[in-house]
Protein backbone atom coordinates (compact mmCIF):
# COMPACT_ATOMS: atom_id res chain seq x y z
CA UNK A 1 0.00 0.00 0.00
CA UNK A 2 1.03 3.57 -0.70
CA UNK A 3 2.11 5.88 1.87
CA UNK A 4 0.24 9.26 2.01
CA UNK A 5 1.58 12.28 1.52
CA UNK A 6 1.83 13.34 5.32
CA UNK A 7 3.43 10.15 5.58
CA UNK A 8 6.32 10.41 2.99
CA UNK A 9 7.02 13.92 4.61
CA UNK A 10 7.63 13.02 7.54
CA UNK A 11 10.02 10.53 6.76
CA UNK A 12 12.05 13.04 4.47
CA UNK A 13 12.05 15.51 7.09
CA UNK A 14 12.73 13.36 10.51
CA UNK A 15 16.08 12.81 9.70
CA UNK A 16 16.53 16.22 8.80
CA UNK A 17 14.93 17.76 11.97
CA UNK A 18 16.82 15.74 13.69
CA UNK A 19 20.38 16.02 11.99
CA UNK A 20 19.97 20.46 12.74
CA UNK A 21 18.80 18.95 16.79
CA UNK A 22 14.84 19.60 16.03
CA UNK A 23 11.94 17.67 16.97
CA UNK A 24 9.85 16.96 14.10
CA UNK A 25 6.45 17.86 15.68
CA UNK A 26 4.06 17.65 13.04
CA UNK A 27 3.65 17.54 9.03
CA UNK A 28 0.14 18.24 7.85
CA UNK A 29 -0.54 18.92 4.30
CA UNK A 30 -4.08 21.50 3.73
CA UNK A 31 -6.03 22.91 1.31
CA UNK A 32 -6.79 26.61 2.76
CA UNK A 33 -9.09 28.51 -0.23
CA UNK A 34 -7.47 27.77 -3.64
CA UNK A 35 -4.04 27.03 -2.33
CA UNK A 36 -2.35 24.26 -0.90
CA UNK A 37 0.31 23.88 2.02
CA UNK A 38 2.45 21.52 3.40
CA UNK A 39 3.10 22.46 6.71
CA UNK A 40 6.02 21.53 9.07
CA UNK A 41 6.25 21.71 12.65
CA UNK A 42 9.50 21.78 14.35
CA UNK A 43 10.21 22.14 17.58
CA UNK A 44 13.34 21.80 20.21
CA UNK A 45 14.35 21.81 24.45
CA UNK A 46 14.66 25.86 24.44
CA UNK A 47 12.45 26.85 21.74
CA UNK A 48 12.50 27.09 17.95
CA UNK A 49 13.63 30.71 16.62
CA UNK A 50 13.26 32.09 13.18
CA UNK A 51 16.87 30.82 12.21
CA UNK A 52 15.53 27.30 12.82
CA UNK A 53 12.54 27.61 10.57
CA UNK A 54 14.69 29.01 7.93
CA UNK A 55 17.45 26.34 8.27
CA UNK A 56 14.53 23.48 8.09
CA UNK A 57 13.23 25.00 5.60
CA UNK A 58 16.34 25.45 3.79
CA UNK A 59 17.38 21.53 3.83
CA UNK A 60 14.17 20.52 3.45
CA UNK A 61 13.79 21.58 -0.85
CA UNK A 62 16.18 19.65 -2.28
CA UNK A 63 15.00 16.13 -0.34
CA UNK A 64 11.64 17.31 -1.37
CA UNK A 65 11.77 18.08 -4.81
CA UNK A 66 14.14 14.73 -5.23
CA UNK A 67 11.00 12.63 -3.85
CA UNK A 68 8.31 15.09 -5.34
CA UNK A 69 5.61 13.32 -3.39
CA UNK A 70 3.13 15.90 -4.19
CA UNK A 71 1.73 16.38 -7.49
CA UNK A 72 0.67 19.81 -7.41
CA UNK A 73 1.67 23.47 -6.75
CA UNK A 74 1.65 24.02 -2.94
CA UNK A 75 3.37 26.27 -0.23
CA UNK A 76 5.78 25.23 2.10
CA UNK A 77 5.69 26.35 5.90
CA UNK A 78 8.12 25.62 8.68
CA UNK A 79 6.67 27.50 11.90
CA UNK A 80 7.26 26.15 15.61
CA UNK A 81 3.90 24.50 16.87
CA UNK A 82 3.02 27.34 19.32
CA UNK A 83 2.12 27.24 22.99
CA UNK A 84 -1.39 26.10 22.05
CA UNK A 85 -0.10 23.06 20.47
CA UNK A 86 -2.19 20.19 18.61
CA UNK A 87 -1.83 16.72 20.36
CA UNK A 88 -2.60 14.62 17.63
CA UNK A 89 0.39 11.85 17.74
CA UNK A 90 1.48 8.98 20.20
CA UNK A 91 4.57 10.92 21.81
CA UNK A 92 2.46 14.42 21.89
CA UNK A 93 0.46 13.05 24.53
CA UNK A 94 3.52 11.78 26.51
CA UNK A 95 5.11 15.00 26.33
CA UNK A 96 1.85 16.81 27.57
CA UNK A 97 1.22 14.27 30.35
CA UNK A 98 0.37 16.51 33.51
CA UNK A 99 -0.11 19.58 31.44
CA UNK A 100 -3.22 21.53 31.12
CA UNK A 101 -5.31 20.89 28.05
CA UNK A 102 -8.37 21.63 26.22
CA UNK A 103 -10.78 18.79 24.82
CA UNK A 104 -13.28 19.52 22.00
CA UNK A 105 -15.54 17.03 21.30
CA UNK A 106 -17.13 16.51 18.11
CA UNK A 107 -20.62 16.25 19.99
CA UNK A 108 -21.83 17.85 22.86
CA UNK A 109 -21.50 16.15 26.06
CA UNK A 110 -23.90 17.51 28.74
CA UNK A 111 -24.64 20.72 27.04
CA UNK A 112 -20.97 21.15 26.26
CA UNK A 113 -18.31 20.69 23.46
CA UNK A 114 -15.28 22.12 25.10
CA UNK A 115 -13.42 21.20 28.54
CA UNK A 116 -10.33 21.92 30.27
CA UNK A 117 -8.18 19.70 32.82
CA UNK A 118 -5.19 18.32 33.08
CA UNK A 119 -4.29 15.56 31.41
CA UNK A 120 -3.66 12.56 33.12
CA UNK A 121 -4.10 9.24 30.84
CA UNK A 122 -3.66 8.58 27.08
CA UNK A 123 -4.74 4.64 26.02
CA UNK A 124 -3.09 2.77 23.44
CA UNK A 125 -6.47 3.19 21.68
CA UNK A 126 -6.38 6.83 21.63
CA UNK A 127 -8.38 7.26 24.69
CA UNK A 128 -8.23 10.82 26.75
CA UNK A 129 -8.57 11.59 30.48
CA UNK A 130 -8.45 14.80 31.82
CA UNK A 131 -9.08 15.99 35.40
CA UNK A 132 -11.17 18.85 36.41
CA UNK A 133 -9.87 21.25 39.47
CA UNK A 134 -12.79 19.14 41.57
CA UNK A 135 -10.76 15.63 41.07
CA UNK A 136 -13.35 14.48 39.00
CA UNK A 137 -12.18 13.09 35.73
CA UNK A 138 -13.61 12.39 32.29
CA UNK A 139 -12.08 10.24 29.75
CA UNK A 140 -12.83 10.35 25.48
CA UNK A 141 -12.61 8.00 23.36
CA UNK A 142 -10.38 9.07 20.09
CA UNK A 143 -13.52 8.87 17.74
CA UNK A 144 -15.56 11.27 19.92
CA UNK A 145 -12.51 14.28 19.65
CA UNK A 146 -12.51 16.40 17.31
CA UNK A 147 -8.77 17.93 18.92
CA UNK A 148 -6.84 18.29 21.78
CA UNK A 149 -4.11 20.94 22.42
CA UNK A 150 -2.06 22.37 25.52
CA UNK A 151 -4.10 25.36 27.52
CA UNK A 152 -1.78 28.00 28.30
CA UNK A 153 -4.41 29.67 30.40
CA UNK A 154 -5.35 29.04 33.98
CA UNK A 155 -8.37 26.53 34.87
């Protein structure tokens, strides 16, 4: 079976984040109006600076047009993933463990779509569990989320 697009990125541009000392975060590939952009997230201990984007960004076109895994006209971003992070892969969660976060559900759950806590538990089946201020918890189940990402604000 064919890899996808996000998938051949990534593994063009995991040895690379990782041969300038970057954390590949992220590589999502989006249609925003007419256009199209792949977009990498990098990512390191003290925080990526514009000189890090650059240099990704930099080492990234030649590996890329070499491969040409896309087959149209797109733009390419490097960017840090921000404070307000997406958790969308395995290790996200395990970097986030005991770290506030906010849950949107695709459906409301008791009149609500949105929560914060802190997130406690991440199952091998993509499972969530967050816990409130009052100790209580609530977990979600990977098909009921429609994202999680870190909270930088208080809860």
């Amino acid at each position: 079976m064919a890899k996808n697009t996000v998938a051949v990125v990534w593994d063009i541009a995991q040895p690379i984040a990782e041969e300038l000392g970057l954390i590949l975060w992220d590589v999502c590939f989006e249609k925003e109006g007419a256009n199209f952009y792949l977009k990498i997230f990098i990512d390191k201990e003290d925080g990526v600076g514009i000189d890090d984007c650059v240099n990704m960004s930099h080492a990234l076109d030649g590996p890329l047009d070499e491969a040409d895994p896309i087959d149209r006209q797109y733009n390419l971003q490097v960017s840090s993933p921000g404070i307000e992070r997406k958790l969308t892969r395995d290790f996200h969660f395990d970097y986030a463990m005991d770290e506030k976060v906010i849950v949107r559900l695709i459906r409301p759950f008791e009149g609500k779509r949105e929560f914060k806590g802190v997130l406690i538990d991440y199952s091998e089946t993509g499972a969530v569990t967050i816990e409130f201020p009052d100790e209580t918890t609530m977990t979600a189940e990977k098909k009921e989320i429609a994202f999680v990402k870190l909270d930088d604000f208080p809860l």
